[in-house]
Protein backbone atom coordinates (compact mmCIF):
# COMPACT_ATOMS: atom_id res chain seq x y z
CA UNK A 1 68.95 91.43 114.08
CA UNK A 2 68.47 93.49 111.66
CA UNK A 3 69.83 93.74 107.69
CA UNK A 4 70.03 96.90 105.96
CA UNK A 5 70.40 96.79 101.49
CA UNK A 6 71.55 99.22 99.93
CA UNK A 7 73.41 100.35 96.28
CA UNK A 8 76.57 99.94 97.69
CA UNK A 9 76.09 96.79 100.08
CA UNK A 10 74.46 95.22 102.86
CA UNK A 11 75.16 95.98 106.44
CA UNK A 12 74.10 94.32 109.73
CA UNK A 13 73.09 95.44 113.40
CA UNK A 14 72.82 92.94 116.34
CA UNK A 15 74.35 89.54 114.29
CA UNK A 16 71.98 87.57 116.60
CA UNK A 17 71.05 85.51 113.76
CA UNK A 18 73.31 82.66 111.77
CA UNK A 19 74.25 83.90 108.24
CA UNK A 20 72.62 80.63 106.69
CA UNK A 21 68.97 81.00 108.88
CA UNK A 22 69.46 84.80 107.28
CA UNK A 23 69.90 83.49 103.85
CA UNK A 24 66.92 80.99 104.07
CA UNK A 25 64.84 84.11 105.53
CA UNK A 26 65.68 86.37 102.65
CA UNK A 27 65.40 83.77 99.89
CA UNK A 28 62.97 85.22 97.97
CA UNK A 29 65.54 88.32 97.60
CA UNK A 30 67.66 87.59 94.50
CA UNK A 31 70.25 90.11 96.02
CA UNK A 32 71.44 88.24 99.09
CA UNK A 33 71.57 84.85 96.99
CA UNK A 34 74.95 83.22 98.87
CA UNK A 35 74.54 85.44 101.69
CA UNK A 36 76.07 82.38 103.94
CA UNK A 37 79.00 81.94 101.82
CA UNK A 38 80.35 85.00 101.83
CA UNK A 39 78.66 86.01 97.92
CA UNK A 40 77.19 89.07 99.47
CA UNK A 41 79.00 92.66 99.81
CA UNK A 42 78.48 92.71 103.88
CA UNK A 43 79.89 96.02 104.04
CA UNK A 44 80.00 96.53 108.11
CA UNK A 45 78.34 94.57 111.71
CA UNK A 46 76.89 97.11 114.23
CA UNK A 47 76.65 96.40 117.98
CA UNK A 48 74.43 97.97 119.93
CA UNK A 49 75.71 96.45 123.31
CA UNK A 50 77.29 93.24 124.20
CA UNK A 51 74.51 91.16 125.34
CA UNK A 52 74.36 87.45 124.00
CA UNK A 53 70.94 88.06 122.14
CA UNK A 54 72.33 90.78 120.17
CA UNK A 55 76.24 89.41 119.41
CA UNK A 56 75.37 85.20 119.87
CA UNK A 57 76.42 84.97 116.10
CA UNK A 58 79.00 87.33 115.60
CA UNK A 59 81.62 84.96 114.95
CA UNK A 60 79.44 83.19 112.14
CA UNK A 61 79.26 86.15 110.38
CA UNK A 62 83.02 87.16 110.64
CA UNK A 63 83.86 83.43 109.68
CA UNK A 64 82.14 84.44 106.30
CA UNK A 65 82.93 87.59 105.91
CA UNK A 66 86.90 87.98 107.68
CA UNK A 67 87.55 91.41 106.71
CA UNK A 68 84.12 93.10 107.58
CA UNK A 69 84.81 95.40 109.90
CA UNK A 70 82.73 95.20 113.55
CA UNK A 71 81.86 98.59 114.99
CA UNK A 72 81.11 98.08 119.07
CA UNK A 73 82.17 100.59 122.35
CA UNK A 74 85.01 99.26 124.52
CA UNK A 75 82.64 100.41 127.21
CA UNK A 76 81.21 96.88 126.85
CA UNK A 77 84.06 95.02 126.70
CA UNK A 78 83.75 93.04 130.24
CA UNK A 79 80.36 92.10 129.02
CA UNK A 80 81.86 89.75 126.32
CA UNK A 81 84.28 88.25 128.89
CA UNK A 82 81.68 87.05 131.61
CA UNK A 83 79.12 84.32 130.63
CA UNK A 84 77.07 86.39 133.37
CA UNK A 85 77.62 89.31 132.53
CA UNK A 86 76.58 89.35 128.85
CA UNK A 87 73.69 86.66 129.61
CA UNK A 88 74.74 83.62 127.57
CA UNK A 89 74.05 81.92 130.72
CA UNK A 90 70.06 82.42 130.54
CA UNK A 91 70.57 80.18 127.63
CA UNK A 92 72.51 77.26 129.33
CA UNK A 93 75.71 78.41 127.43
CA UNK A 94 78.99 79.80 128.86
CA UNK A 95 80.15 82.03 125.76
CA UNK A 96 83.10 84.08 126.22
CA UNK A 97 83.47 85.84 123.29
CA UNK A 98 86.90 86.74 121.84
CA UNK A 99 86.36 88.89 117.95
CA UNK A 100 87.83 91.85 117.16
CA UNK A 101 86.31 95.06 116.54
CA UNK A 102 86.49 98.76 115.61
CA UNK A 103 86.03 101.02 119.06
CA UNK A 104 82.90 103.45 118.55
CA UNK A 105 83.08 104.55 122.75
CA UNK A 106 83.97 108.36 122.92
CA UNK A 107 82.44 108.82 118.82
CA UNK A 108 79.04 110.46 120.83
CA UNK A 109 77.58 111.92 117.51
CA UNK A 110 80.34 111.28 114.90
CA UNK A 111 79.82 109.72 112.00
CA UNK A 112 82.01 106.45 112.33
CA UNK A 113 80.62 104.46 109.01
CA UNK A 114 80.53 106.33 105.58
CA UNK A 115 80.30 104.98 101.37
CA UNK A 116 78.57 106.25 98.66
CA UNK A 117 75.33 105.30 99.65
CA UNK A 118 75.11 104.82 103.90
CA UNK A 119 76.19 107.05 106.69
CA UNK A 120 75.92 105.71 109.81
CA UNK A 121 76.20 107.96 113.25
CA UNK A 122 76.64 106.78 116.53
CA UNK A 123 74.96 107.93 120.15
CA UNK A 124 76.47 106.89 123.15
CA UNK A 125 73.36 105.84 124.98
CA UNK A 126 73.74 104.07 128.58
CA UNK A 127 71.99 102.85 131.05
CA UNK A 128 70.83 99.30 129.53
CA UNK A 129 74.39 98.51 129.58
CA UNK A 130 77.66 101.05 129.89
CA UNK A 131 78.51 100.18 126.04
CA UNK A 132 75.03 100.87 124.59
CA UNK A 133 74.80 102.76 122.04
CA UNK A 134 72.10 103.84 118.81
CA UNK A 135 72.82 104.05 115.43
CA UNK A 136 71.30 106.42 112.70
CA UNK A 137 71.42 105.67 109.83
CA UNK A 138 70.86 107.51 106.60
CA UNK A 139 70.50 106.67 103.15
CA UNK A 140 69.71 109.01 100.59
CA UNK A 141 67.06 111.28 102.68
CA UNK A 142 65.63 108.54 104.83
CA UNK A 143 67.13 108.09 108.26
CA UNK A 144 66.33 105.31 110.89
CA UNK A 145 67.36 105.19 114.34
CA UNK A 146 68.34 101.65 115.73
CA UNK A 147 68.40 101.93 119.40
CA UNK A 148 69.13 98.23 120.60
CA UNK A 149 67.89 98.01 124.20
CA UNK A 150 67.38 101.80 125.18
CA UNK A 151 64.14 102.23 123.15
CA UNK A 152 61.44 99.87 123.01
CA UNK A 153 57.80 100.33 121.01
CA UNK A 154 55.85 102.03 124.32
CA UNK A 155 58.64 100.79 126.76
CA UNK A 156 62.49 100.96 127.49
CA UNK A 157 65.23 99.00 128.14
CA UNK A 158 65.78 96.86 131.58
CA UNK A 159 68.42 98.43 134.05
CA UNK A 160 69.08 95.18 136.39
CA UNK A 161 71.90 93.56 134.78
CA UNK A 162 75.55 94.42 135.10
CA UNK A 163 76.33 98.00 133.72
CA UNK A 164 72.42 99.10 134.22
CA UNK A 165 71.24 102.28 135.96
CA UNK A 166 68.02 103.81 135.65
CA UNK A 167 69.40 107.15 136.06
CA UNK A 168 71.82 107.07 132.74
CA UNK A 169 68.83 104.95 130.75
CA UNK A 170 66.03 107.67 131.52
CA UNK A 171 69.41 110.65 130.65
CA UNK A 172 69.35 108.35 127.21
CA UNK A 173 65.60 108.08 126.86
CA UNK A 174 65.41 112.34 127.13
CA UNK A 175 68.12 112.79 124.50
CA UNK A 176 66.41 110.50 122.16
CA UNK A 177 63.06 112.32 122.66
CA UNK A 178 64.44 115.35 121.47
CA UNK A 179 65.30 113.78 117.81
CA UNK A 180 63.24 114.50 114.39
CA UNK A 181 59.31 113.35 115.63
CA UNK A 182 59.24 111.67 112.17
CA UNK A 183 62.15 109.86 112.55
CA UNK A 184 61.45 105.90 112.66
CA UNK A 185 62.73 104.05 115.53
CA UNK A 186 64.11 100.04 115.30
CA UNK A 187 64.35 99.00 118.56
CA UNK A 188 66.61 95.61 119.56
CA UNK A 189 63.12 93.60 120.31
CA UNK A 190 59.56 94.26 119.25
CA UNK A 191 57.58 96.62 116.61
CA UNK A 192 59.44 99.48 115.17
CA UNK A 193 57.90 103.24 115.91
CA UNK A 194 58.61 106.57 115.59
CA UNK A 195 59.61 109.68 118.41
CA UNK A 196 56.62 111.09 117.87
CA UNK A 197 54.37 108.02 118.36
CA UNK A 198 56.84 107.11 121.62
CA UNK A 199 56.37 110.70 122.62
CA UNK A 200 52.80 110.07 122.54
CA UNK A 201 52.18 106.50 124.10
CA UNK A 202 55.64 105.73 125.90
CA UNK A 203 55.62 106.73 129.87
CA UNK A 204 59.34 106.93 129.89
CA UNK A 205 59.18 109.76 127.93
CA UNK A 206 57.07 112.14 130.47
CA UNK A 207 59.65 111.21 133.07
């Protein structure tokens, strides 16, 4: 999961993590003091797919915050009604999960998320899953590119669960490669990077 801060408010990708283990995290941030009881300005929750590690506490969050609006693609949508399908399963668990949320699929490049301070664009990026998708997000100057399960530091995402092919992923993977080579890269799991340094050490991209 990952937690973005900015002037205007905080906003969330992947809500994989409770909002009180978030809180307890960030404590040293003065900020996000009553993160967990809804003190904080959560502005917006990004999903990059509909896998269980990404979404498992999705419903915590919109518990605390019940009119934060959740940005996911429809394309995903049988993903959150199969136990199997989005993986809960692995974990023991049989989650069917029933929030609702704002539909990003058919936005390719649009700008679905906009305030004084963020901008956030989404890519419609499959092949991990039919719903995946990155967002970029810009504040200021800076822009980062969170690309879930497409993009990993030197590696990609997996293509044998339901909605993967190897042939939409690697279609993803080429698009990406052609972004800024200084833009940084947060990928769903493991070190962040940058297109130029996955350009450089990440076989997928020669492909």
């Amino acid at each position: 999961m990952y937690l973005i801060t900015g002037p205007s408010g905080v906003y969330i990708i992947d809500p994989s993590v409770s909002p009180k283990k978030t809180e307890d995290f960030c404590s040293t941030i003065p900020d996000l003091k009553g993160l967990s009881e809804g003190k904080v300005d959560v502005r917006a929750l990004f999903i990059t797919h509909g896998h269980h590690d990404h979404i498992k506490h999705v419903s915590d969050w919109h518990h605390v915050y019940p009119n934060v609006t959740i940005y996911m693609s429809s394309k995903d949508q049988e993903l959150l009604d199969s136990a199997y399908w989005n993986c809960s399963y692995m974990e023991g668990r049989d989650v069917i999960y029933r929030f609702s949320y704002s539909d990003i699929a058919g936005k390719d490049d649009q700008v679905i998320y906009k305030d004084p301070s963020c901008e956030v664009k989404v890519y419609e990026t499959p092949g991990h899953s039919m719903g995946s998708v990155c967002y970029l997000v810009k504040m200021g100057v800076k822009e980062k590119l969170f690309t879930g399960d497409t993009v990993f530091n030197g590696s990609i995402g997996r293509t044998d669960m339901h909605g993967g092919t190897s042939k939409l992923i690697l279609k993803s993977v080429l698009r990406i490669k052609g972004f800024d080579p200084e833009l940084a890269i947060y990928p769903g799991h493991g070190p962040d990077s940058t297109i130029a340094e996955e350009i450089r050490v990440n076989p997928y991209f020669d492909l």
